[in-house]
Structures are given as C-alpha cells and as structure tokens.
ModelCIF file with pLDDT and N, C-alpha, C, O atoms, coordinates in Angstrom:
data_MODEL
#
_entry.id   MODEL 
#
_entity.id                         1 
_entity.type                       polymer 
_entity.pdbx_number_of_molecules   1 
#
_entity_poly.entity_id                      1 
_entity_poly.type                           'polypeptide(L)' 
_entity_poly.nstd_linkage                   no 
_entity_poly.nstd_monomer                   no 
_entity_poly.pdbx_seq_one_letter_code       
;(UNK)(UNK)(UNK)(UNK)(UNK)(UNK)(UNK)(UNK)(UNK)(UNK)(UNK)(UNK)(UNK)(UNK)(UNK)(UNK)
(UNK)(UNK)(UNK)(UNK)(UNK)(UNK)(UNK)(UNK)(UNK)(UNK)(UNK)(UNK)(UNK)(UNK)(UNK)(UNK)
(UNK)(UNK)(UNK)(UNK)(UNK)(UNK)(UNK)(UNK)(UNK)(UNK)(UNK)
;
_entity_poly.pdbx_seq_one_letter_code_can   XXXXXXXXXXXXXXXXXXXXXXXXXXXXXXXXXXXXXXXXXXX 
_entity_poly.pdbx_strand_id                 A 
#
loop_
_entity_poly_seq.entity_id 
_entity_poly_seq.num 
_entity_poly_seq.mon_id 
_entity_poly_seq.hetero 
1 1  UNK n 
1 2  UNK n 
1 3  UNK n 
1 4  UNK n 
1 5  UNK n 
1 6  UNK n 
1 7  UNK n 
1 8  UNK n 
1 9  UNK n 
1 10 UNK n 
1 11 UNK n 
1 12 UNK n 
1 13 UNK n 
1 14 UNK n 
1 15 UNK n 
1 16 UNK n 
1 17 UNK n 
1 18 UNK n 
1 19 UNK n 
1 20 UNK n 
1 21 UNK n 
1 22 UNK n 
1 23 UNK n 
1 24 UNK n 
1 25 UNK n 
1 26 UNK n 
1 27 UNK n 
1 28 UNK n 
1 29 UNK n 
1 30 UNK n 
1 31 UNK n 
1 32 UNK n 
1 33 UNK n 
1 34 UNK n 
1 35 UNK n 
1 36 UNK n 
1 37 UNK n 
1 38 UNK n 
1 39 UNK n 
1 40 UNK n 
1 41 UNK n 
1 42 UNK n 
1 43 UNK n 
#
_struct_asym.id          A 
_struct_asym.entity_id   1 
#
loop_
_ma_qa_metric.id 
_ma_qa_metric.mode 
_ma_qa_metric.name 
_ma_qa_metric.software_group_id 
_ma_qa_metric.type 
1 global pLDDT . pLDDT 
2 local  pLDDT . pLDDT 
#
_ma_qa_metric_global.metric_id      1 
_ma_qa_metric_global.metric_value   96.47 
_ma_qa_metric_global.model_id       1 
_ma_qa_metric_global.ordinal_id     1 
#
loop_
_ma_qa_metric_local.label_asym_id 
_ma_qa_metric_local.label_comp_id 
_ma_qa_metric_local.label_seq_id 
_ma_qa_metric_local.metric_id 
_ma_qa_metric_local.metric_value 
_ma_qa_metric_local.model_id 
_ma_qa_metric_local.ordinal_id 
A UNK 1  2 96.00 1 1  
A UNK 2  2 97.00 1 2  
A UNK 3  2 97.00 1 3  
A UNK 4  2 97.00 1 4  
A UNK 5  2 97.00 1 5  
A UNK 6  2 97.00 1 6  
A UNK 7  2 97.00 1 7  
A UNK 8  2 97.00 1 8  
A UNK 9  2 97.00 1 9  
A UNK 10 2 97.00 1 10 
A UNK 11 2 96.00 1 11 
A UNK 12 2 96.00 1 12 
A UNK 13 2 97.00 1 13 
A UNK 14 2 96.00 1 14 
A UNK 15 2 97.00 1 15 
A UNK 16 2 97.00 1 16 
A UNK 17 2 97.00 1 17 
A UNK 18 2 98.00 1 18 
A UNK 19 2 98.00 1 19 
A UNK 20 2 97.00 1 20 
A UNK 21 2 96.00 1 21 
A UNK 22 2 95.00 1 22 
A UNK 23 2 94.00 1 23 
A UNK 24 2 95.00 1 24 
A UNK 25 2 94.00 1 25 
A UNK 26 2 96.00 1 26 
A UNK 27 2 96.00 1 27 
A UNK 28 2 96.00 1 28 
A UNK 29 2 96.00 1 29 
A UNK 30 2 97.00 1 30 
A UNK 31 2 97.00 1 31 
A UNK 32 2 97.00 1 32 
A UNK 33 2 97.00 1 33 
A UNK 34 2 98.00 1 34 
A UNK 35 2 97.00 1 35 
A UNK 36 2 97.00 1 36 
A UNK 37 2 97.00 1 37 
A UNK 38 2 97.00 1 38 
A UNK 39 2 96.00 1 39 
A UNK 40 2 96.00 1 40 
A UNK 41 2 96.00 1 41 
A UNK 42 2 94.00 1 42 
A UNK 43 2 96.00 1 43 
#
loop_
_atom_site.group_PDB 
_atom_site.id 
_atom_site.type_symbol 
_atom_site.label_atom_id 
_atom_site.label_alt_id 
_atom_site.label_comp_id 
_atom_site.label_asym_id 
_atom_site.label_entity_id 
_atom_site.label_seq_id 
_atom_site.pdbx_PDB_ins_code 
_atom_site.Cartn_x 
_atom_site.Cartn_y 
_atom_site.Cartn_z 
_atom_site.occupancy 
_atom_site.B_iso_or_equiv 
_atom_site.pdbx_formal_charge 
_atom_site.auth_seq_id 
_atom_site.auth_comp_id 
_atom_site.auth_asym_id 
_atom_site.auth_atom_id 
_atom_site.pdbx_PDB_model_num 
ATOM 1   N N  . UNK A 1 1  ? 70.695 96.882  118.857 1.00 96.00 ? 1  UNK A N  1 
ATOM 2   C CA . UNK A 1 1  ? 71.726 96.945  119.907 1.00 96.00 ? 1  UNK A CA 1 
ATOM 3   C C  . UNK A 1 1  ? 73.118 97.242  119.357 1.00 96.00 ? 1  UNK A C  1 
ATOM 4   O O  . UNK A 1 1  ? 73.897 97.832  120.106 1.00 96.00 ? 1  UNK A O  1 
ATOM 5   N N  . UNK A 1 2  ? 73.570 96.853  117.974 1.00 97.00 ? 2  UNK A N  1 
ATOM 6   C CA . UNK A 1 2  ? 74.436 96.893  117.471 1.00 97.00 ? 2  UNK A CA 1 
ATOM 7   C C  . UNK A 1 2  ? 74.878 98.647  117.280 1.00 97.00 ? 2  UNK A C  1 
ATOM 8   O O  . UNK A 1 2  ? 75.913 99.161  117.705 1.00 97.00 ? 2  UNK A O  1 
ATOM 9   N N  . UNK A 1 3  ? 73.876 99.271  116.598 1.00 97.00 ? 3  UNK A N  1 
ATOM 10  C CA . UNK A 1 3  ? 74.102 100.790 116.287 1.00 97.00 ? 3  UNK A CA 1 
ATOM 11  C C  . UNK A 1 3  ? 73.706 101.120 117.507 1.00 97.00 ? 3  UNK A C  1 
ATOM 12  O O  . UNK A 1 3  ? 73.626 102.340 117.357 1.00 97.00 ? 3  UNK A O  1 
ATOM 13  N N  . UNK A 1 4  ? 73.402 100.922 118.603 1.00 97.00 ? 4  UNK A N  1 
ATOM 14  C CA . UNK A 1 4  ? 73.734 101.719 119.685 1.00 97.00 ? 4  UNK A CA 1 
ATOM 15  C C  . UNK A 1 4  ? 75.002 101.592 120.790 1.00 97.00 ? 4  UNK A C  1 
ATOM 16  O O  . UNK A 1 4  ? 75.315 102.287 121.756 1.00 97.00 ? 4  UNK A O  1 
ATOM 17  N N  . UNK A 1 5  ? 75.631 100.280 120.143 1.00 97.00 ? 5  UNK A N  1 
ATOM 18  C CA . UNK A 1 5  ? 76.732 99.957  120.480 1.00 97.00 ? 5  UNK A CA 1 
ATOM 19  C C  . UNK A 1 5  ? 77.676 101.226 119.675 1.00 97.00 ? 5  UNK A C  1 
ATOM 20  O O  . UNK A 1 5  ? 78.529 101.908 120.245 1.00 97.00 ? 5  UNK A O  1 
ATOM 21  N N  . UNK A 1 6  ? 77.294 101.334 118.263 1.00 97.00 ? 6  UNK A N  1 
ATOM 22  C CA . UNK A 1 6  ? 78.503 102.075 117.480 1.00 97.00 ? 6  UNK A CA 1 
ATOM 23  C C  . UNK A 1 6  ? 78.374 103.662 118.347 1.00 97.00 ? 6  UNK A C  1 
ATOM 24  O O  . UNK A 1 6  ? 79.364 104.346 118.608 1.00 97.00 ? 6  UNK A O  1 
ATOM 25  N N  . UNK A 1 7  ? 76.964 104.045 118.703 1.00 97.00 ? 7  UNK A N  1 
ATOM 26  C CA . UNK A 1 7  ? 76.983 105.177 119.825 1.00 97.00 ? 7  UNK A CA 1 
ATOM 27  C C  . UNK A 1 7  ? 77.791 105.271 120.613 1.00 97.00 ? 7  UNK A C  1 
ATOM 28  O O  . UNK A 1 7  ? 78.802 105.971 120.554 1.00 97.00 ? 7  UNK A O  1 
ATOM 29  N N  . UNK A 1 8  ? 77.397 104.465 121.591 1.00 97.00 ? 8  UNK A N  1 
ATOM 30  C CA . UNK A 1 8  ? 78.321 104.078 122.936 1.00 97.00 ? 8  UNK A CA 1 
ATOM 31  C C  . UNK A 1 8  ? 79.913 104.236 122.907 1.00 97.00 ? 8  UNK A C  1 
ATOM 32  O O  . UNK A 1 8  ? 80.662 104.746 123.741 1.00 97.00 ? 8  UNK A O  1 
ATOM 33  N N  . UNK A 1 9  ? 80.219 103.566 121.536 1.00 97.00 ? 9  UNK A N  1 
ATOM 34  C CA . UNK A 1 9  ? 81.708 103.349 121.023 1.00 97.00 ? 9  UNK A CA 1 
ATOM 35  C C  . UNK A 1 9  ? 82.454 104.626 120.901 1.00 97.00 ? 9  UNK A C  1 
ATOM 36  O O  . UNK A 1 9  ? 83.616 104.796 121.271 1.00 97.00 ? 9  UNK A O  1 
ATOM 37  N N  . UNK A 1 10 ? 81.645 105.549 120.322 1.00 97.00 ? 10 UNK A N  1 
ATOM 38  C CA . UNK A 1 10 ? 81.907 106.998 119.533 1.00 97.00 ? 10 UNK A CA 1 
ATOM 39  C C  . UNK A 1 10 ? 82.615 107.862 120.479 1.00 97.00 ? 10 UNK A C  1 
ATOM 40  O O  . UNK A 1 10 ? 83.671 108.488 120.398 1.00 97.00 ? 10 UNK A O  1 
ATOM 41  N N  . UNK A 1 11 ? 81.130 107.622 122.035 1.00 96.00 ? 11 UNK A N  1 
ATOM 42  C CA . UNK A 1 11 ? 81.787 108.304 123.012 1.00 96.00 ? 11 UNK A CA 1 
ATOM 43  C C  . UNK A 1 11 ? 83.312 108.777 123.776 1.00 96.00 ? 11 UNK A C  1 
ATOM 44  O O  . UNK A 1 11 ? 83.698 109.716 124.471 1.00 96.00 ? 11 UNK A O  1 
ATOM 45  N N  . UNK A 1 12 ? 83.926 107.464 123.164 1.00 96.00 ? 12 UNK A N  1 
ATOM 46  C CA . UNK A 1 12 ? 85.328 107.904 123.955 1.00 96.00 ? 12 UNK A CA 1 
ATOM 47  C C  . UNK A 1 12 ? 86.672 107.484 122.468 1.00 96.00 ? 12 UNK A C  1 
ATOM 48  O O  . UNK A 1 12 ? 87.780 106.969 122.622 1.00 96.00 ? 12 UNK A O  1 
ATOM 49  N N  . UNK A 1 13 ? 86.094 107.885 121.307 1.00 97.00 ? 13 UNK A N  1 
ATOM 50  C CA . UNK A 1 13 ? 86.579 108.009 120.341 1.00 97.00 ? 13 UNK A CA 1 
ATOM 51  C C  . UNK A 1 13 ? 87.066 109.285 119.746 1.00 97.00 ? 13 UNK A C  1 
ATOM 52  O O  . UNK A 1 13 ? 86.330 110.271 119.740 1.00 97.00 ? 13 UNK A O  1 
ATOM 53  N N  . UNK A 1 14 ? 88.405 109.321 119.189 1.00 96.00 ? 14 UNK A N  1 
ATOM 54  C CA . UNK A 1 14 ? 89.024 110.674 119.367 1.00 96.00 ? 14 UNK A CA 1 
ATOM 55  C C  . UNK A 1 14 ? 89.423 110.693 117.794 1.00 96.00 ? 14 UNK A C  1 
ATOM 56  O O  . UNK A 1 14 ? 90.275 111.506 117.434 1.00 96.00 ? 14 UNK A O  1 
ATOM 57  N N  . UNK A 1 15 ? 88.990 110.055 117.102 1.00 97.00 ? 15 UNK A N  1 
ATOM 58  C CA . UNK A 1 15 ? 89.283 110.275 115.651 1.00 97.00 ? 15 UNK A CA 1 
ATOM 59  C C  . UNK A 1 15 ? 88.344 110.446 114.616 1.00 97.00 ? 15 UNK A C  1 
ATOM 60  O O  . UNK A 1 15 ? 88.644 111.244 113.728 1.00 97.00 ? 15 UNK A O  1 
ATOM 61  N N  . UNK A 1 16 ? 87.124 109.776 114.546 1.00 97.00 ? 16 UNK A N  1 
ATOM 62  C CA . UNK A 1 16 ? 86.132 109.251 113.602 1.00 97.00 ? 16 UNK A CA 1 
ATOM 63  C C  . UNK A 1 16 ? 85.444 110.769 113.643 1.00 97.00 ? 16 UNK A C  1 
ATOM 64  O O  . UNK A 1 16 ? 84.652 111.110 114.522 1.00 97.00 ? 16 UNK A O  1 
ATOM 65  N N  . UNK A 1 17 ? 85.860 111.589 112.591 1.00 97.00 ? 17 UNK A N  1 
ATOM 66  C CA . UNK A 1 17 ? 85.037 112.423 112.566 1.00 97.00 ? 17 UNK A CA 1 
ATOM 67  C C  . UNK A 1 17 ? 83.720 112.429 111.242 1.00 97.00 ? 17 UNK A C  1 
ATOM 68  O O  . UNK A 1 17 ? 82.835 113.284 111.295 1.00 97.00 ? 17 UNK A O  1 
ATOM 69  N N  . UNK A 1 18 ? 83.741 111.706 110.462 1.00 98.00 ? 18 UNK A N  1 
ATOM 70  C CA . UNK A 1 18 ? 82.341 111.393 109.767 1.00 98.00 ? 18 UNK A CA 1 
ATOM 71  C C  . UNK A 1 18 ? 81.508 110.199 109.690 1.00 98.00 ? 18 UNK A C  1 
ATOM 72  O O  . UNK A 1 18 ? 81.771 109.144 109.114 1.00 98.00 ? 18 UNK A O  1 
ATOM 73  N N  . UNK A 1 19 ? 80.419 110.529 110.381 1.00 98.00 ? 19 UNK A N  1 
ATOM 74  C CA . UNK A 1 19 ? 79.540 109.081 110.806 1.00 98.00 ? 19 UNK A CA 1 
ATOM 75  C C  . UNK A 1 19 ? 78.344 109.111 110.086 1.00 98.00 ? 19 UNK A C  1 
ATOM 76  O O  . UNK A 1 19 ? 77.497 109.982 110.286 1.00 98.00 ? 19 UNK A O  1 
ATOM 77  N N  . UNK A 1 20 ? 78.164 107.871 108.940 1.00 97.00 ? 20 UNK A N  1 
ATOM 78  C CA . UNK A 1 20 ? 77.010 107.640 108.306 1.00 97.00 ? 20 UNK A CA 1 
ATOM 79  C C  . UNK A 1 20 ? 76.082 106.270 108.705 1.00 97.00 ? 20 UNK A C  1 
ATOM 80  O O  . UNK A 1 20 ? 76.652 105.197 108.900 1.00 97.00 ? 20 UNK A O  1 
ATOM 81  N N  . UNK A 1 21 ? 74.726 106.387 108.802 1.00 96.00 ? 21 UNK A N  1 
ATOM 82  C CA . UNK A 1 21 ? 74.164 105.727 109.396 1.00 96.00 ? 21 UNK A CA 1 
ATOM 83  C C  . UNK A 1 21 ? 72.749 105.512 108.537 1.00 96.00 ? 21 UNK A C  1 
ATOM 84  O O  . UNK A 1 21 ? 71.794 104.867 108.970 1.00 96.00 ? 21 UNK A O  1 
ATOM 85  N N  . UNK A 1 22 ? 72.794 106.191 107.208 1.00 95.00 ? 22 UNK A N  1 
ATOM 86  C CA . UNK A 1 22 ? 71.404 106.366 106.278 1.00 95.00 ? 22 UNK A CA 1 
ATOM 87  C C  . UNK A 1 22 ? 70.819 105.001 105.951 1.00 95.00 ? 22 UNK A C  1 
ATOM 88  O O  . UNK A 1 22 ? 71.680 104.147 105.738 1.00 95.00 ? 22 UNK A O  1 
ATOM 89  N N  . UNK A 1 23 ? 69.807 104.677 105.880 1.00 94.00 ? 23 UNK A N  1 
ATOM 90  C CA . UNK A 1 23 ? 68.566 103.832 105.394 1.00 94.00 ? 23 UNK A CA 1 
ATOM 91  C C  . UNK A 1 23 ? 69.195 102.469 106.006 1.00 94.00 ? 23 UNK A C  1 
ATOM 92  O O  . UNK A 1 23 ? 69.299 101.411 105.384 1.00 94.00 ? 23 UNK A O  1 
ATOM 93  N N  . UNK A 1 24 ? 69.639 102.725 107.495 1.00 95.00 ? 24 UNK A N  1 
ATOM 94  C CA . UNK A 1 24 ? 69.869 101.386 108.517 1.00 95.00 ? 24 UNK A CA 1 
ATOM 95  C C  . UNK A 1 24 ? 68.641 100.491 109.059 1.00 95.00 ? 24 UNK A C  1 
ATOM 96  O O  . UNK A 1 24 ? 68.729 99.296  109.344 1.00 95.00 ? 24 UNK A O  1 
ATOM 97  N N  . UNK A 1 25 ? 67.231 101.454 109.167 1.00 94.00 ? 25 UNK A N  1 
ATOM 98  C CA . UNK A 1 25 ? 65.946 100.595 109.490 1.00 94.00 ? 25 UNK A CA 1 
ATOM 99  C C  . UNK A 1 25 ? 66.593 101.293 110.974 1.00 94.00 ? 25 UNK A C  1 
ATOM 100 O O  . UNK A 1 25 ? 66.413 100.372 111.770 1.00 94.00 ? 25 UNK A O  1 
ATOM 101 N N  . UNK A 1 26 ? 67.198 102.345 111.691 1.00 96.00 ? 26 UNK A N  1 
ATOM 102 C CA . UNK A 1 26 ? 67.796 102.966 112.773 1.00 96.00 ? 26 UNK A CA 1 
ATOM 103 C C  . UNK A 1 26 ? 66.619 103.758 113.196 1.00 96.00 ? 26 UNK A C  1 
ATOM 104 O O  . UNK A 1 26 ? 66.313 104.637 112.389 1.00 96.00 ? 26 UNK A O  1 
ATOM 105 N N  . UNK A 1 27 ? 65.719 103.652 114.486 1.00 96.00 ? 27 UNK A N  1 
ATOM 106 C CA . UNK A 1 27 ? 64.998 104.145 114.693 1.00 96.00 ? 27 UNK A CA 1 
ATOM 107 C C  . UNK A 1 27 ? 65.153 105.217 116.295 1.00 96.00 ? 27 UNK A C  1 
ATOM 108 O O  . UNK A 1 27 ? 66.289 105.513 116.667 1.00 96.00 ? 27 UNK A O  1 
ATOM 109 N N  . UNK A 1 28 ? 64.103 105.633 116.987 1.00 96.00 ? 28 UNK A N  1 
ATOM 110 C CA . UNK A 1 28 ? 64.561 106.393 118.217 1.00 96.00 ? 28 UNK A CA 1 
ATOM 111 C C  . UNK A 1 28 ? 65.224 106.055 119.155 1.00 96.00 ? 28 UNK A C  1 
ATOM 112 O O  . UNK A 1 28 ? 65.725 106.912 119.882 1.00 96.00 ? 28 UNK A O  1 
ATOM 113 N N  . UNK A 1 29 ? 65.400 104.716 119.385 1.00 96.00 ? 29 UNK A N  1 
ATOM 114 C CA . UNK A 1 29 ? 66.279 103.962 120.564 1.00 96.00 ? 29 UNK A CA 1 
ATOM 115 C C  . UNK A 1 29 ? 67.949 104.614 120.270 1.00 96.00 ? 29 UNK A C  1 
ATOM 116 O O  . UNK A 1 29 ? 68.816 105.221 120.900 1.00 96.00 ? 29 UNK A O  1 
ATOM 117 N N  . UNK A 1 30 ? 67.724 104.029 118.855 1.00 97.00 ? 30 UNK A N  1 
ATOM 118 C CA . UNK A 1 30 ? 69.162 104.451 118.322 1.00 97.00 ? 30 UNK A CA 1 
ATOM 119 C C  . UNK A 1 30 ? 69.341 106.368 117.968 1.00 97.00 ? 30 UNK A C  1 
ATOM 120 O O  . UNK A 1 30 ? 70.411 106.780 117.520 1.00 97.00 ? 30 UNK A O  1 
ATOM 121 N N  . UNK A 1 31 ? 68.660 106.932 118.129 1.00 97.00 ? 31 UNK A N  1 
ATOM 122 C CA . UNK A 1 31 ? 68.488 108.469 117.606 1.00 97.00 ? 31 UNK A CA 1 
ATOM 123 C C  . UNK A 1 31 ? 68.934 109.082 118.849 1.00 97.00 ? 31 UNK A C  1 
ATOM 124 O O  . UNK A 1 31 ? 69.801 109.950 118.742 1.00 97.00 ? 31 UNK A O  1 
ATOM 125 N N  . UNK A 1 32 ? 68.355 108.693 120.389 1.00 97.00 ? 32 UNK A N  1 
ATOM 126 C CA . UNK A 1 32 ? 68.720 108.411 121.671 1.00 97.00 ? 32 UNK A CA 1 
ATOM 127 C C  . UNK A 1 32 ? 69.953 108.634 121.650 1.00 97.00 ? 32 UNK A C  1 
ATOM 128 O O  . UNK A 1 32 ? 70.398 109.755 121.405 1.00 97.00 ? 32 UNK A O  1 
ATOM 129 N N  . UNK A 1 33 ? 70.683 107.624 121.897 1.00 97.00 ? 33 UNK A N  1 
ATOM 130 C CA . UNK A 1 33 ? 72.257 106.776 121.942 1.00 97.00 ? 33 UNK A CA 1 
ATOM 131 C C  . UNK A 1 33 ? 73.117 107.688 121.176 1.00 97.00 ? 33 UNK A C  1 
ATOM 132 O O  . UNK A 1 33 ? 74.265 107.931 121.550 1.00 97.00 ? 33 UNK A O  1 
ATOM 133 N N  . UNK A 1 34 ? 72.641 108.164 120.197 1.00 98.00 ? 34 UNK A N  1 
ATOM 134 C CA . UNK A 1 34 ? 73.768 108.995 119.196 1.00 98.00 ? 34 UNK A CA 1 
ATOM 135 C C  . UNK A 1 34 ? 73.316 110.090 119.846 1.00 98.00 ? 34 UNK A C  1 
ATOM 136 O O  . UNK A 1 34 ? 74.337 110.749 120.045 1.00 98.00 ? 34 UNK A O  1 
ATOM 137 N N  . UNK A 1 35 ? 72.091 110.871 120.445 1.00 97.00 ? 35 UNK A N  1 
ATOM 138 C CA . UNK A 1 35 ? 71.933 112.315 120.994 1.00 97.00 ? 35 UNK A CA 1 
ATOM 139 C C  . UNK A 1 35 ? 73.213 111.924 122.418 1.00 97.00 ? 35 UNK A C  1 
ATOM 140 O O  . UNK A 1 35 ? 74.064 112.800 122.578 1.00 97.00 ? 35 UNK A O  1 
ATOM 141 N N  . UNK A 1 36 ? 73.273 111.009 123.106 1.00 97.00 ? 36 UNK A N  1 
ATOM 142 C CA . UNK A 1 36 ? 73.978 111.031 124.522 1.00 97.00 ? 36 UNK A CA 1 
ATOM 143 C C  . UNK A 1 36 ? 75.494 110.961 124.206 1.00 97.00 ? 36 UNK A C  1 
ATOM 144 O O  . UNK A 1 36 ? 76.399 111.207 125.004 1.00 97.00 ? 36 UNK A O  1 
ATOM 145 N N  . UNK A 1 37 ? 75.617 110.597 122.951 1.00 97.00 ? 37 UNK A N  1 
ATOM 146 C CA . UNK A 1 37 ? 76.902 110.333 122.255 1.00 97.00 ? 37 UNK A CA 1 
ATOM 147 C C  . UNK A 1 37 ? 77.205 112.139 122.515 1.00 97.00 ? 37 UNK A C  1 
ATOM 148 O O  . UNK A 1 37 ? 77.591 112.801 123.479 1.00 97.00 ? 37 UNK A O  1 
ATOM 149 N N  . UNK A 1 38 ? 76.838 112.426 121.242 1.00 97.00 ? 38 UNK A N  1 
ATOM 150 C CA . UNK A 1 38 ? 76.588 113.877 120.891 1.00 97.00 ? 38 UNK A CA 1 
ATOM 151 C C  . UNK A 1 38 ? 77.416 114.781 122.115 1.00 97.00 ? 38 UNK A C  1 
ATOM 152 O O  . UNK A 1 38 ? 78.305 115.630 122.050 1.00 97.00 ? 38 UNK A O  1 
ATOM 153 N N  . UNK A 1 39 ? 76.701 114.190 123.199 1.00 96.00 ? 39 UNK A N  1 
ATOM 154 C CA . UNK A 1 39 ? 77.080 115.313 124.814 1.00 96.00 ? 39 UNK A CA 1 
ATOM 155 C C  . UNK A 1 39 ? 78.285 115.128 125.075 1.00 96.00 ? 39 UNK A C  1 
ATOM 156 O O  . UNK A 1 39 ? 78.889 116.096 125.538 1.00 96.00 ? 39 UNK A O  1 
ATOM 157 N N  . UNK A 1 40 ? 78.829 114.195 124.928 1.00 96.00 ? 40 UNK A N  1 
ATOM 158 C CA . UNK A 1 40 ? 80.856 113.671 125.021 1.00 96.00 ? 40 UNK A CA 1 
ATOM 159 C C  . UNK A 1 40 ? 81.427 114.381 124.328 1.00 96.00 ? 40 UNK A C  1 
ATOM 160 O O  . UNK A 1 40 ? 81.999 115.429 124.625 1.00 96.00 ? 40 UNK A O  1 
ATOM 161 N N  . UNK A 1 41 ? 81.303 113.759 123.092 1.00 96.00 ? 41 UNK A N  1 
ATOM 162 C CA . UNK A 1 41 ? 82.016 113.599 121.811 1.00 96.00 ? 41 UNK A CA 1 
ATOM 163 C C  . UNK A 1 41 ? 82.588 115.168 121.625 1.00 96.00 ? 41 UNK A C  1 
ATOM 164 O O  . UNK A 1 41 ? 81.804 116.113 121.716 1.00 96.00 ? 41 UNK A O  1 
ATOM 165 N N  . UNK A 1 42 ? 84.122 115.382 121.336 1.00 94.00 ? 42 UNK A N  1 
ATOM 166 C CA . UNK A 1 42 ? 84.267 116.383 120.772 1.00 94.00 ? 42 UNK A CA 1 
ATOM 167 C C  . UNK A 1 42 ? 84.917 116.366 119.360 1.00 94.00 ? 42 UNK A C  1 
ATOM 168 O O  . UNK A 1 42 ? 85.060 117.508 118.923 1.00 94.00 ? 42 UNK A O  1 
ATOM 169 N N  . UNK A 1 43 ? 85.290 115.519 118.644 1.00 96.00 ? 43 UNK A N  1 
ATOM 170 C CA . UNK A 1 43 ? 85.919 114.858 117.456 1.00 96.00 ? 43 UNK A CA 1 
ATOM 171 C C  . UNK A 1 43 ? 84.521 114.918 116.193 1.00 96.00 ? 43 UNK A C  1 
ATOM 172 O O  . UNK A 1 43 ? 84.687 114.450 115.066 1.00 96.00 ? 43 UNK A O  1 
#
C-alpha cells in the first residue's frame, strides 16, 4: 500500500523527475498504480 501510495503521490507532483523502485519485493498491484501514474504525470 505504501509504494502505491508513492504512485498516487507522483500523480500531482511537478518535480521528482527520477524514480527508483528496484528489488522492493514491488509486484503488479504496484506496476498498476505507477502505469495510472504514468497517464498524469508530465515531470
């Protein structure tokens, strides 16, 4: 819930342009959340 929180977060974030997330145990729930991110996000 946490890394799909940092998703959620991203969405209306206007600075963070490099996001690492490697060998979190982050599986499709969270792969999800960062694809819907993805559709906002222009940063």
């Amino acid at each position: 819930p946490t890394l799909k929180e940092f998703a959620k977060a991203l969405e209306t974030n206007t600075h963070v342009k490099h996001f690492s997330l490697a060998a979190t145990r982050s599986n499709d729930p969270v792969a999800v959340a960062f694809a819907d991110m993805l559709r906002v996000n222009n940063t």
